[in-house]
Every structure is written in structure tokens, then in C-alpha cells.
PDB file of N, CA and C in Angstrom:
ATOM      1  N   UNK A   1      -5.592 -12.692  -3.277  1.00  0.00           N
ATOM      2  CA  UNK A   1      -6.662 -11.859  -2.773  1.00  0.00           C
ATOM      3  C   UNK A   1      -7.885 -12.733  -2.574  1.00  0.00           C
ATOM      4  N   UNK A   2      -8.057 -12.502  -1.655  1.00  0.00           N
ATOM      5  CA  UNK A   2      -9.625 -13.253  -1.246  1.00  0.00           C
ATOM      6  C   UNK A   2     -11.173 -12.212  -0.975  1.00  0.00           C
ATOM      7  N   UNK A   3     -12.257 -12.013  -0.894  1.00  0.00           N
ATOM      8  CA  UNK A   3     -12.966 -11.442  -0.609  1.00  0.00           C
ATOM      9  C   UNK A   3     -13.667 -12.489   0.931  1.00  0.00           C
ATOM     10  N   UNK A   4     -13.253 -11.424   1.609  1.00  0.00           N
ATOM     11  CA  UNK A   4     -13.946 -12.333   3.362  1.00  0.00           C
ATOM     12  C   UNK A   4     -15.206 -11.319   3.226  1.00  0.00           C
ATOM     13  N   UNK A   5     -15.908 -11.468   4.433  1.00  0.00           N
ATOM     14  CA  UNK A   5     -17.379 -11.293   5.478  1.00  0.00           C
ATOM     15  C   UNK A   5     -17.293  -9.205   5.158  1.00  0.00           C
ATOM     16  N   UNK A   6     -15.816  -8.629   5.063  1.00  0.00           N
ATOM     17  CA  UNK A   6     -16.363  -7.115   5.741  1.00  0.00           C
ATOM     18  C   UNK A   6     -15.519  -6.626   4.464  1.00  0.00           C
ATOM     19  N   UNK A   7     -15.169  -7.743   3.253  1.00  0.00           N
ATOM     20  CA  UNK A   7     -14.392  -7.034   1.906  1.00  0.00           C
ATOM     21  C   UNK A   7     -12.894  -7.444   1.695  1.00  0.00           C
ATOM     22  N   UNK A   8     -12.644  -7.124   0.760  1.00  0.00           N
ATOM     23  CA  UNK A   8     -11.066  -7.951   0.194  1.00  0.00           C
ATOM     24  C   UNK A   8      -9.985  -7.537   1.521  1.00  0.00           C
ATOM     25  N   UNK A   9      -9.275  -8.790   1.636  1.00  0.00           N
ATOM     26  CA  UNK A   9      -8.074  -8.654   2.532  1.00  0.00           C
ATOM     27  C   UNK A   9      -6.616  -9.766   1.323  1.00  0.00           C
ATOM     28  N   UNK A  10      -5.402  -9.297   1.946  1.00  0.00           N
ATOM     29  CA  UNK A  10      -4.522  -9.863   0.788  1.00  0.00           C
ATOM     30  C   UNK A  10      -3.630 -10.302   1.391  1.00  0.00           C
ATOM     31  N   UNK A  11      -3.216 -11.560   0.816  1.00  0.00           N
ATOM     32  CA  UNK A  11      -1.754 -12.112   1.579  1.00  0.00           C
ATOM     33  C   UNK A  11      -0.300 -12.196   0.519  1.00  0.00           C
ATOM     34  N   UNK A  12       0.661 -12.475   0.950  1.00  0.00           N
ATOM     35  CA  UNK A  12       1.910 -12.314   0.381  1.00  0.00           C
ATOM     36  C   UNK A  12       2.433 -13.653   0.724  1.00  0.00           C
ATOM     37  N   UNK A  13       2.946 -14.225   0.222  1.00  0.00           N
ATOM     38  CA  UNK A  13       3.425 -14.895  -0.057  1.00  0.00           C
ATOM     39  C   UNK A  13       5.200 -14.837  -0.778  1.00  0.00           C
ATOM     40  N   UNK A  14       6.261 -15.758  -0.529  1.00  0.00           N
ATOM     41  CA  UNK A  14       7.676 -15.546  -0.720  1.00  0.00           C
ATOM     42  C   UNK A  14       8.536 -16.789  -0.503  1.00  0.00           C
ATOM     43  N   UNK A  15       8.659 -17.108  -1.303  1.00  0.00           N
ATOM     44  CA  UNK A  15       9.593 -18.321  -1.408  1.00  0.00           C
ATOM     45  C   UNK A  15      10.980 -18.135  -1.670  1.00  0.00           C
ATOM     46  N   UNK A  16      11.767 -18.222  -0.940  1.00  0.00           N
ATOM     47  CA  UNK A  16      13.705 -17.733  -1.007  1.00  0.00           C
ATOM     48  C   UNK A  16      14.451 -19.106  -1.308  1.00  0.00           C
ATOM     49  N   UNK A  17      15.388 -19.341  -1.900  1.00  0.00           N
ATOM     50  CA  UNK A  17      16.207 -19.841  -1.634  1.00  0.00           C
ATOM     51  C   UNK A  17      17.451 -19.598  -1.186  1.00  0.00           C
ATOM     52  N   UNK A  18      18.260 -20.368   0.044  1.00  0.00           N
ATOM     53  CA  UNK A  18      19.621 -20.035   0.586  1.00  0.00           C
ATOM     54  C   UNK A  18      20.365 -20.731   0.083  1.00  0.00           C
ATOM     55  N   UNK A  19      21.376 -20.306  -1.003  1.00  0.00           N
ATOM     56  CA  UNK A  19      22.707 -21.139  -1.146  1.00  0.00           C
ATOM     57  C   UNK A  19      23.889 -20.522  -1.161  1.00  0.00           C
ATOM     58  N   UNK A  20      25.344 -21.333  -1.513  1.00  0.00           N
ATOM     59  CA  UNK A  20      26.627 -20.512  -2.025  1.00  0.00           C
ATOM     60  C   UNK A  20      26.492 -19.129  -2.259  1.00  0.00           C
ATOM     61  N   UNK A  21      25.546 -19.023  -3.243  1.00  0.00           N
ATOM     62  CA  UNK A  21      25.624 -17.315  -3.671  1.00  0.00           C
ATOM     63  C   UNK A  21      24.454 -16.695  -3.447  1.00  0.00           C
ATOM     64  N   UNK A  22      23.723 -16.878  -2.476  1.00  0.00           N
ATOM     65  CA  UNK A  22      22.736 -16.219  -1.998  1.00  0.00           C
ATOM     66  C   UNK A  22      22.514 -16.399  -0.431  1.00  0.00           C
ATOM     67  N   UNK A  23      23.016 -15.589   0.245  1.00  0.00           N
ATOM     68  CA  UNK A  23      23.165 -16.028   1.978  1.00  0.00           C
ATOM     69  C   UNK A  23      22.032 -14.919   1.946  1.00  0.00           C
ATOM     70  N   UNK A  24      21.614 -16.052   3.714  1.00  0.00           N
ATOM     71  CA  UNK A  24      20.376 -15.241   3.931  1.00  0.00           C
ATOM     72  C   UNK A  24      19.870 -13.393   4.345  1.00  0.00           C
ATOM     73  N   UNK A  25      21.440 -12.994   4.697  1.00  0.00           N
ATOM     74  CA  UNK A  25      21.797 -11.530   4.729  1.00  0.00           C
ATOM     75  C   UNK A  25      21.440 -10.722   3.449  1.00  0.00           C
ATOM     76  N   UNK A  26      21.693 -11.341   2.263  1.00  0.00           N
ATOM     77  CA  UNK A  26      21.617 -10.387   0.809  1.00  0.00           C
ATOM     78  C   UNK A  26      20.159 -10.985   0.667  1.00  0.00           C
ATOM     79  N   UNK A  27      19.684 -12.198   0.787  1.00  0.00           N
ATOM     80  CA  UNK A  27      17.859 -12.449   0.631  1.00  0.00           C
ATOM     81  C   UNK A  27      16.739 -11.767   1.153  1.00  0.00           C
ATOM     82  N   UNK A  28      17.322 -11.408   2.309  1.00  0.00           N
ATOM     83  CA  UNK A  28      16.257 -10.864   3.710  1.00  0.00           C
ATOM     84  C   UNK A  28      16.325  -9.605   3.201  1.00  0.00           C
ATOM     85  N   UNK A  29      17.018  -8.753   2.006  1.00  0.00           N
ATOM     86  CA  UNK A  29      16.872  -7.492   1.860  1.00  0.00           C
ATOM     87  C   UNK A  29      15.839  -7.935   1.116  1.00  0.00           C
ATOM     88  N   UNK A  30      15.807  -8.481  -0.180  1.00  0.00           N
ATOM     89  CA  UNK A  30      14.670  -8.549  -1.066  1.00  0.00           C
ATOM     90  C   UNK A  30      13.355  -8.867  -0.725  1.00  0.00           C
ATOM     91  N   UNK A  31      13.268  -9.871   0.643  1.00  0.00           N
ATOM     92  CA  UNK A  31      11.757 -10.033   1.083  1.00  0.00           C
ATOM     93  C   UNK A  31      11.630  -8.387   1.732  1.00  0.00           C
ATOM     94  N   UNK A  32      12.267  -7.634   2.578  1.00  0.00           N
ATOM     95  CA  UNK A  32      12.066  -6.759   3.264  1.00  0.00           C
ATOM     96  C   UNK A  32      11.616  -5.560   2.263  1.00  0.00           C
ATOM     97  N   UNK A  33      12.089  -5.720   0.988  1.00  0.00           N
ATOM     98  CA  UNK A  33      11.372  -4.731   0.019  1.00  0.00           C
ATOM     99  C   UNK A  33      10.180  -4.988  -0.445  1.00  0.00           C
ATOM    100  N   UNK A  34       9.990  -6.420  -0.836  1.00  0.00           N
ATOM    101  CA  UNK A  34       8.514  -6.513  -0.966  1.00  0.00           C
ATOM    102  C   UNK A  34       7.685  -6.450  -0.093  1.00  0.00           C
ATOM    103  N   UNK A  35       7.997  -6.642   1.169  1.00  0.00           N
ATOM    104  CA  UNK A  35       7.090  -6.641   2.486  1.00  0.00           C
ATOM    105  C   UNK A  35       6.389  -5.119   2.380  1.00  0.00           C
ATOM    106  N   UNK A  36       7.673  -4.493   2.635  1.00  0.00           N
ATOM    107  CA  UNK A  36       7.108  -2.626   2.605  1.00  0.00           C
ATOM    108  C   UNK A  36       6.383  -2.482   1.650  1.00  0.00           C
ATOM    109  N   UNK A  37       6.586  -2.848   0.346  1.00  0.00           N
ATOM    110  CA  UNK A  37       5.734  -2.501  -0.525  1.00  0.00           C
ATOM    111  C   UNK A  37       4.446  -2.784  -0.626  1.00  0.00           C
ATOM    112  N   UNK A  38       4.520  -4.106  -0.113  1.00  0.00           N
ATOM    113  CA  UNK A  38       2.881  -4.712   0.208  1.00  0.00           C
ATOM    114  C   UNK A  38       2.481  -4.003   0.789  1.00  0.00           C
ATOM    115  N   UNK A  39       2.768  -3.612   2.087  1.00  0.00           N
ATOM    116  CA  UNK A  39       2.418  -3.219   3.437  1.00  0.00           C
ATOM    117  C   UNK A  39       1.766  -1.718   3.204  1.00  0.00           C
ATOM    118  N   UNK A  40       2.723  -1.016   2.227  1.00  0.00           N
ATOM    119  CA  UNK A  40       2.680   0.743   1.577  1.00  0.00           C
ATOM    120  C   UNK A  40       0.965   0.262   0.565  1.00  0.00           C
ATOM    121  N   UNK A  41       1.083  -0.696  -0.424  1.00  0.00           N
ATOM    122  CA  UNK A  41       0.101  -0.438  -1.359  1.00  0.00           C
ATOM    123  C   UNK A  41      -1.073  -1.196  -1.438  1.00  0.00           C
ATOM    124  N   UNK A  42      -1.164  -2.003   0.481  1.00  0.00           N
ATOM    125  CA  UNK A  42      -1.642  -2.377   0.528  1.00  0.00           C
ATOM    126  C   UNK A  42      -2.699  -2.241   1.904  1.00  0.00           C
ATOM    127  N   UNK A  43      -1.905  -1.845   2.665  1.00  0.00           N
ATOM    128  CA  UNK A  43      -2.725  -0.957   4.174  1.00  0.00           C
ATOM    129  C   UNK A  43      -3.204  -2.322   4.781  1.00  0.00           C
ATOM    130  N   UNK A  44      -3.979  -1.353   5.642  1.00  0.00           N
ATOM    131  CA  UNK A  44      -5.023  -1.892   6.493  1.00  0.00           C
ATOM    132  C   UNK A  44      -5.514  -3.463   5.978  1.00  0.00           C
ATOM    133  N   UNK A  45      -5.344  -3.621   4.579  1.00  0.00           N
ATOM    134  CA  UNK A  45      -5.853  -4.903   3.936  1.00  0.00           C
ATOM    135  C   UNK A  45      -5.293  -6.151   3.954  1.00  0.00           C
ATOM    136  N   UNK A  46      -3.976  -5.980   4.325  1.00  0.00           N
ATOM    137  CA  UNK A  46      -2.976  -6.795   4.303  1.00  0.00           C
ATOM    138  C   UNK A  46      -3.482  -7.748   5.841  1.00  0.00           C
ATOM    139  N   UNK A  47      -3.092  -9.121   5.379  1.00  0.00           N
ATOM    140  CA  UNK A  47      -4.041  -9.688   6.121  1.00  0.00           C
ATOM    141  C   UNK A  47      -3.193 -10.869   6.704  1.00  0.00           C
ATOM    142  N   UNK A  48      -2.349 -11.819   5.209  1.00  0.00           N
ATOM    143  CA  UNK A  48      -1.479 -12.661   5.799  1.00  0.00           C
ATOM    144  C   UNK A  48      -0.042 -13.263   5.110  1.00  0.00           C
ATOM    145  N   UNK A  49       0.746 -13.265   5.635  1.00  0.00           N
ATOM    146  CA  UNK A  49       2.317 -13.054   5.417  1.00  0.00           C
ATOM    147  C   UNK A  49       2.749 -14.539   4.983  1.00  0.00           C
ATOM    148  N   UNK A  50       3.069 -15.191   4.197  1.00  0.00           N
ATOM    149  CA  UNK A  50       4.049 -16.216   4.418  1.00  0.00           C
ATOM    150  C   UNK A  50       5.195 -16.642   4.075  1.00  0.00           C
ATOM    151  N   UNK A  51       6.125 -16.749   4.490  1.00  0.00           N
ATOM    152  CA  UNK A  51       7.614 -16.911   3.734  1.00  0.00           C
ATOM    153  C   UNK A  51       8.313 -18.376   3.900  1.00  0.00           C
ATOM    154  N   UNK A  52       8.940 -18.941   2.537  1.00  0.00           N
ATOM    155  CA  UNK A  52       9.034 -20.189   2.592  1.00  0.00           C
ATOM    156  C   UNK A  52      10.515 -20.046   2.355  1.00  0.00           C
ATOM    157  N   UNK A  53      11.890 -20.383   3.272  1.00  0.00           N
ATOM    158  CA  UNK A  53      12.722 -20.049   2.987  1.00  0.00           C
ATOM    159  C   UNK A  53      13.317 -21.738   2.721  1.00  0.00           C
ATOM    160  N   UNK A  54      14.163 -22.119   1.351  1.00  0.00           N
ATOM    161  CA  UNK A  54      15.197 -23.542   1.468  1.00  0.00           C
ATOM    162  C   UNK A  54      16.406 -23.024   1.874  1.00  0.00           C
ATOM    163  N   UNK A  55      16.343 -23.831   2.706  1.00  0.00           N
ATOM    164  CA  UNK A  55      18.489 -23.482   2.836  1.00  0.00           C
ATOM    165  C   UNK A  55      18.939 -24.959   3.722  1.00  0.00           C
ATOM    166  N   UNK A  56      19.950 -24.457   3.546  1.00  0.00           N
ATOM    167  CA  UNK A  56      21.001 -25.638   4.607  1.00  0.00           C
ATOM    168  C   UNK A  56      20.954 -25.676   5.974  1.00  0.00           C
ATOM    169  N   UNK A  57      20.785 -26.438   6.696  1.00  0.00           N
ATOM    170  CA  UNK A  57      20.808 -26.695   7.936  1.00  0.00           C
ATOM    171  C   UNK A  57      21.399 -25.670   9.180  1.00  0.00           C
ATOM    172  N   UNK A  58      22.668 -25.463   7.928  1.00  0.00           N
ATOM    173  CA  UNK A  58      23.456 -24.246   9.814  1.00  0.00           C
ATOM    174  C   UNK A  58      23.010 -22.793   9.213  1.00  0.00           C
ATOM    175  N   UNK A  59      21.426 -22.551   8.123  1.00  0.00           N
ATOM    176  CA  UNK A  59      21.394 -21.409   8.090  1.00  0.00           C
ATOM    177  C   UNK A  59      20.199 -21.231   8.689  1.00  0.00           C
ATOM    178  N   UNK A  60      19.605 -22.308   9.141  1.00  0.00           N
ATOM    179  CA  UNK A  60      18.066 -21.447  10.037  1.00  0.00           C
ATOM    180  C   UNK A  60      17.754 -21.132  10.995  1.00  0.00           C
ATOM    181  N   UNK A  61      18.605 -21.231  11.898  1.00  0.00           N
ATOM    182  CA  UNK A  61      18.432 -20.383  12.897  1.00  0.00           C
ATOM    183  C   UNK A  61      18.999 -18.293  12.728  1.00  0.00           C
ATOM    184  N   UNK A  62      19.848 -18.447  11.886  1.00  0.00           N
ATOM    185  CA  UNK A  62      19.959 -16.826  10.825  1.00  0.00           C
ATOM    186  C   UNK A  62      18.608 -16.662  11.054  1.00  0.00           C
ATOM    187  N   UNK A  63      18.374 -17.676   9.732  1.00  0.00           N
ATOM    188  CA  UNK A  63      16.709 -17.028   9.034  1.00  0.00           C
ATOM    189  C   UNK A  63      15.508 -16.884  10.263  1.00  0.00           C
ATOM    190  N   UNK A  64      15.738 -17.803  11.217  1.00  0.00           N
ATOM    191  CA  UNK A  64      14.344 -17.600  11.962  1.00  0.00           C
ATOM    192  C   UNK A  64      14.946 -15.963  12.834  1.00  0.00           C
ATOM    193  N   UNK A  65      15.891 -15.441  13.456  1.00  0.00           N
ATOM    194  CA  UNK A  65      16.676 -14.144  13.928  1.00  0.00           C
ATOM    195  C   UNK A  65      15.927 -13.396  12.595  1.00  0.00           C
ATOM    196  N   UNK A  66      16.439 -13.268  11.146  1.00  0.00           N
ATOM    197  CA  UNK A  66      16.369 -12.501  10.515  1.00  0.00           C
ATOM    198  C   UNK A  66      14.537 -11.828  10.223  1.00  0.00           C
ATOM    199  N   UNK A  67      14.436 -13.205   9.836  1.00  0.00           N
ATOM    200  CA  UNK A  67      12.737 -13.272   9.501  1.00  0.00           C
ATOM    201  C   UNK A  67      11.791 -12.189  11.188  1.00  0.00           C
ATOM    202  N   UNK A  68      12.604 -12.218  12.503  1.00  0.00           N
ATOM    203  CA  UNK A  68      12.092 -11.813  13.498  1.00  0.00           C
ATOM    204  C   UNK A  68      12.008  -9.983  13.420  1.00  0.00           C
ATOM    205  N   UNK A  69      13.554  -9.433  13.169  1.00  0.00           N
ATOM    206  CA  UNK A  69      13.934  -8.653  12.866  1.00  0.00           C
ATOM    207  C   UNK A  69      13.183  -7.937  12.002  1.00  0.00           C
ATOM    208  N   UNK A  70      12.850  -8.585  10.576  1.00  0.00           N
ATOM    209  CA  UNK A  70      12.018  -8.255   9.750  1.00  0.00           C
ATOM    210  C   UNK A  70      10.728  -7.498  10.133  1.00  0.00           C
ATOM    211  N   UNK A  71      10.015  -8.078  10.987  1.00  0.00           N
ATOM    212  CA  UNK A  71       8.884  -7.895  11.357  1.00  0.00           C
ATOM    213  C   UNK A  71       9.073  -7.446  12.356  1.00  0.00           C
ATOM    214  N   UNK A  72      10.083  -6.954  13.357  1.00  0.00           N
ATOM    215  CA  UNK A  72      10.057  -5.837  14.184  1.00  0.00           C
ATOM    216  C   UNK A  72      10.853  -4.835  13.937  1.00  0.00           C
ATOM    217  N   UNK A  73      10.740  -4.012  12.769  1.00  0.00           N
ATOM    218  CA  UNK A  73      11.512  -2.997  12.465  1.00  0.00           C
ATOM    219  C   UNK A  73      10.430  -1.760  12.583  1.00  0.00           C
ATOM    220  N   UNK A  74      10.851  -0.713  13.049  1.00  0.00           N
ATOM    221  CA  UNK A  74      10.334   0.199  13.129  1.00  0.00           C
ATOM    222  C   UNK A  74       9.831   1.403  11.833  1.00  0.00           C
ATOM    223  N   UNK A  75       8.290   0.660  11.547  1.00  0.00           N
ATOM    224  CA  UNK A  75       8.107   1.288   9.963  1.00  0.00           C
ATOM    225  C   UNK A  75       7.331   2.234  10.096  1.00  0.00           C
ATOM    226  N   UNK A  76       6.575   2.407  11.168  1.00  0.00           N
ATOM    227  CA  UNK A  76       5.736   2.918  11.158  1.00  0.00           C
ATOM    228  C   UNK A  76       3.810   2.449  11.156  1.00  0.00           C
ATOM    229  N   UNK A  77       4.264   1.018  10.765  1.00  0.00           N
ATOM    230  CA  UNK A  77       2.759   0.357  10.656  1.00  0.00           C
ATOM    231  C   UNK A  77       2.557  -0.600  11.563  1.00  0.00           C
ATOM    232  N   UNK A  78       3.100  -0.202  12.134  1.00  0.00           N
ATOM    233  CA  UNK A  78       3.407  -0.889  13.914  1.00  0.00           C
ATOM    234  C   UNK A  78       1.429  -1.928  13.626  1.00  0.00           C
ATOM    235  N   UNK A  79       0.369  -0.733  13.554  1.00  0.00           N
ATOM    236  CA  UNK A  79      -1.193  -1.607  13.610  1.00  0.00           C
ATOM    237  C   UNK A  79      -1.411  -2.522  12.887  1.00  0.00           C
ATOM    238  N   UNK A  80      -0.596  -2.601  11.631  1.00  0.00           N
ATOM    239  CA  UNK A  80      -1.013  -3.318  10.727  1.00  0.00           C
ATOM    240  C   UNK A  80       0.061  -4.954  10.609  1.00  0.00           C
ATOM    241  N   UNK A  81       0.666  -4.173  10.571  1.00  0.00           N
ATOM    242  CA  UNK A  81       2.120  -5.799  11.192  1.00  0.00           C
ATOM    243  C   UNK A  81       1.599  -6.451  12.304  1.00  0.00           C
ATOM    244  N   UNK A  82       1.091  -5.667  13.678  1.00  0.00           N
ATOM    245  CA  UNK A  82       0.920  -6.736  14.397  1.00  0.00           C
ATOM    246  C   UNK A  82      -0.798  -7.141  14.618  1.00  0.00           C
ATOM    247  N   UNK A  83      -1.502  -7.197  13.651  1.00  0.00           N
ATOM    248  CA  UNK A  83      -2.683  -8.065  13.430  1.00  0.00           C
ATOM    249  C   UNK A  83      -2.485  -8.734  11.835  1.00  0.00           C
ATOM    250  N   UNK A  84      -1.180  -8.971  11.618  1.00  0.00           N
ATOM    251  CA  UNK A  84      -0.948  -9.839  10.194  1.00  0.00           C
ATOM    252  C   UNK A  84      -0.833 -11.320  10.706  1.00  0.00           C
ATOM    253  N   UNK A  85      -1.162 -12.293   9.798  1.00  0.00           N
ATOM    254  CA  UNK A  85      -1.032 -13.462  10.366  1.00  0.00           C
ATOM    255  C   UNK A  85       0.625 -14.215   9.521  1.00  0.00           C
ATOM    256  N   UNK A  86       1.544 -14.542  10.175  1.00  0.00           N
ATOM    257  CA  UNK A  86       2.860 -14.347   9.577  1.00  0.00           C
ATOM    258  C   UNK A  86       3.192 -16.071   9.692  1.00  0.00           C
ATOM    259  N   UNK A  87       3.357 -16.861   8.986  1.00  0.00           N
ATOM    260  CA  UNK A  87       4.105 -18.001   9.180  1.00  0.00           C
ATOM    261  C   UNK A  87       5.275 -18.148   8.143  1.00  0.00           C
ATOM    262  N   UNK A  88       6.255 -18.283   8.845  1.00  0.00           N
ATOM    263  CA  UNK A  88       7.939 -18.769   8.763  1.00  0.00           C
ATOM    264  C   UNK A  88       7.817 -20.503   8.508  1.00  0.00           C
ATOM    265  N   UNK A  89       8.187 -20.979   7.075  1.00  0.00           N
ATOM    266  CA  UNK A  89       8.656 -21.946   7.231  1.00  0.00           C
ATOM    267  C   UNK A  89       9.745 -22.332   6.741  1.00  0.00           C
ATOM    268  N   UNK A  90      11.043 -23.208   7.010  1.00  0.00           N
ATOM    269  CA  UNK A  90      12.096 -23.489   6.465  1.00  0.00           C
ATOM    270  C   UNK A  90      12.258 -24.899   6.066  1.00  0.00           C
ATOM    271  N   UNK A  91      12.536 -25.190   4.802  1.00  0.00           N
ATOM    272  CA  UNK A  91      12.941 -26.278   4.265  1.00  0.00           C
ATOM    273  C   UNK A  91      13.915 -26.746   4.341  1.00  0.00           C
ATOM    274  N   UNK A  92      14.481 -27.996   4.432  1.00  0.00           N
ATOM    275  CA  UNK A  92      15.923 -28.360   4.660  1.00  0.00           C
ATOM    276  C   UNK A  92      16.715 -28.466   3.237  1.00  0.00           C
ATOM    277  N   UNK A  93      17.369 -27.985   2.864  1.00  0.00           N
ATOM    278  CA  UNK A  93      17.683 -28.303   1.497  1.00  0.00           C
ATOM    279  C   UNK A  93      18.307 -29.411   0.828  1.00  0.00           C
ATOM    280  N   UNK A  94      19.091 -29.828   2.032  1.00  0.00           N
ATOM    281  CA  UNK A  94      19.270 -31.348   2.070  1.00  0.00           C
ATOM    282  C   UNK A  94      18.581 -32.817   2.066  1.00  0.00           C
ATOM    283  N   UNK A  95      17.407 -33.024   3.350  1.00  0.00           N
ATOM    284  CA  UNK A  95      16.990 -33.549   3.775  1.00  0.00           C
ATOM    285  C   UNK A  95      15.014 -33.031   2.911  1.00  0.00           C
ATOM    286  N   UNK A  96      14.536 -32.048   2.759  1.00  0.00           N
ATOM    287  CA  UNK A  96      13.555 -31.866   2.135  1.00  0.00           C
ATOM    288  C   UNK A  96      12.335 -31.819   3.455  1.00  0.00           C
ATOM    289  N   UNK A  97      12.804 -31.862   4.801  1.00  0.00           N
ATOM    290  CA  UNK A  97      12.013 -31.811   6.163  1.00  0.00           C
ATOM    291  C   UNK A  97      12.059 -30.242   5.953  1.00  0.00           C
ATOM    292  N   UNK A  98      10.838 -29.897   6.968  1.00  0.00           N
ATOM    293  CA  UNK A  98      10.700 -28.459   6.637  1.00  0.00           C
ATOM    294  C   UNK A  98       9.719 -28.352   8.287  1.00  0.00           C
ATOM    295  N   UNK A  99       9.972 -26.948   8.473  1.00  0.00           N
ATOM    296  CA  UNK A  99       9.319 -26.957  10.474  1.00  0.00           C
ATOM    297  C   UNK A  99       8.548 -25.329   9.850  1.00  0.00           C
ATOM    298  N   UNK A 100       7.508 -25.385  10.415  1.00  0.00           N
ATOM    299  CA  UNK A 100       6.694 -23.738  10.215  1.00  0.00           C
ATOM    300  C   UNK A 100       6.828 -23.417  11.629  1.00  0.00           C
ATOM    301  N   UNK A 101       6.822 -21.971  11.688  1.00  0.00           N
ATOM    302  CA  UNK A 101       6.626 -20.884  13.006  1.00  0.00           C
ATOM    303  C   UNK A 101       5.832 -19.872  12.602  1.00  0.00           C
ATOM    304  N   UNK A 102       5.101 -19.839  13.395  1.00  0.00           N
ATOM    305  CA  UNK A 102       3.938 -18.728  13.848  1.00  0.00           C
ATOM    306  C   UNK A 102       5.026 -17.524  14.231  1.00  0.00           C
ATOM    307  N   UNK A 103       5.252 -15.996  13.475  1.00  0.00           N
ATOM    308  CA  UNK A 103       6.096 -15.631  14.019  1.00  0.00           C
ATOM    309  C   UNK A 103       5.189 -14.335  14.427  1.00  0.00           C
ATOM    310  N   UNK A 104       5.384 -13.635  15.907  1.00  0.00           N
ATOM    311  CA  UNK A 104       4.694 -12.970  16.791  1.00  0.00           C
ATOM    312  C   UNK A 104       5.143 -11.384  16.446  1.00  0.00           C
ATOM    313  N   UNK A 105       4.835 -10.901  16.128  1.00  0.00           N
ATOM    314  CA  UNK A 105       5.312  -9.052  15.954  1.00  0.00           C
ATOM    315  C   UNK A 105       5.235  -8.320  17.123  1.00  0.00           C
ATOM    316  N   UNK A 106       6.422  -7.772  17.025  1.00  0.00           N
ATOM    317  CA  UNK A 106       6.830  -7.330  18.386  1.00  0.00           C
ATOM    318  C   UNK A 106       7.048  -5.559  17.892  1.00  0.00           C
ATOM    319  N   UNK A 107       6.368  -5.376  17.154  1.00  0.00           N
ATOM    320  CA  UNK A 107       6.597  -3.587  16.765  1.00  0.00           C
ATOM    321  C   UNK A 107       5.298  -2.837  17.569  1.00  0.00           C
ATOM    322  N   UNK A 108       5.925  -1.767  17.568  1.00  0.00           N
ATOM    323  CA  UNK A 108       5.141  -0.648  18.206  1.00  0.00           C
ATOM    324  C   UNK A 108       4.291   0.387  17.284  1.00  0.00           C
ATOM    325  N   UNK A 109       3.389   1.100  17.581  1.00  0.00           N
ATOM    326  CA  UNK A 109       2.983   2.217  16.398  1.00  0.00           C
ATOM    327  C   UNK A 109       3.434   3.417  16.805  1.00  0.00           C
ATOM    328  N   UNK A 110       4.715   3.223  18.068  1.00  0.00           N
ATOM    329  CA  UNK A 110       5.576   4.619  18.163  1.00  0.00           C
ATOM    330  C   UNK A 110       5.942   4.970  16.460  1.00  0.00           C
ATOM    331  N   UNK A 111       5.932   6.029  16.152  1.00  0.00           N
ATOM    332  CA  UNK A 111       6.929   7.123  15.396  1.00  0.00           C
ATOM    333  C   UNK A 111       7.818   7.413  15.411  1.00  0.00           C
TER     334      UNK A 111
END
């Protein structure tokens, strides 16, 4: 939590790891619960997103699909998702190189 110029705004933060017994299908549920929850107990305040996923090489392109998905699901806070500031980064779990994405929200505040 930070206090800016017009009052407190809050970011989230999430660090995953992908391995053997954790593929990024059963992970992406657990960020997607904390997301809502932020998002539910946190409103309008919610300000900036970041998720730090390690995994193996043939799993990030999943994660960058999944992580997209994530953030265009139809929740209802269509206003507030898409003025969040969201960066995706993936670590190599091998190699320890890691690439960030700016990821763009593509939700609506249809109902």
C-alpha cells in the first residue's frame, strides 16, 4: 500500500512457481482467487498487478495465454481491471533469464 497525490491505492503482487507437480493450469487457479479477492476487497483502489511466474522453458508461452485469459474474464469489474497497471514476468527456471510483459486488459464492463 502506498499513499499517492488523491489517497491510498494498492498493488498485488504473486510469485508462482511451475514444476512436475504444479503445472501452470492448477497455479493460474490460485492467482485467479487472489486476484478476485483483491479486486472484491479492494475496488476502485487497486492500482497495480504483478505476477512473477518460474517455470521451464516449454511452459511460457501457457503462462503468457493463461496470465491473458486471467485478466480478460468476464467479472464484472471490467473499470477497474482495465486501468490496473499489470506486468507478467517469467523466469527461466533453468537458465535464471527472465522477460516482463506489460499485459493489456481486454475486458468489458458489460454484465
Amino acid at each position: 500500500m502506498r499513499a499517492g497525490f488523491f489517497g491510498k491505492s494498492y498493488a498485488l503482487g504473486m510469485n508462482v512457481t511451475i514444476d512436475a507437480q504444479h503445472s501452470p493450469e492448477q497455479e493460474i487457479r490460485h492467482v485467479n482467487e487472489c486476484f478476485i479477492n483483491w479486486l472484491r476487497n479492494r475496488g476502485k483502489k487497486c492500482k497495480t498487478l504483478i505476477l512473477a511466474f518460474v517455470a521451464p522453458a516449454e511452459s511460457h508461452a501457457q503462462i503468457r495465454d493463461l496470465a491473458g485469459q486471467l485478466m480478460s474474464q468476464p467479472l464484472g469489474m471490467g473499470d477497474i481491471i482495465n486501468r490496473l497497471d499489470i506486468t507478467l514476468v517469467i523466469i527461466n527456471s533453468a537458465t535464471g533469464e527472465s522477460t516482463e510483459h506489460d499485459l493489456k486488459c481486454r475486458t468489458t464492463t458489460h454484465q
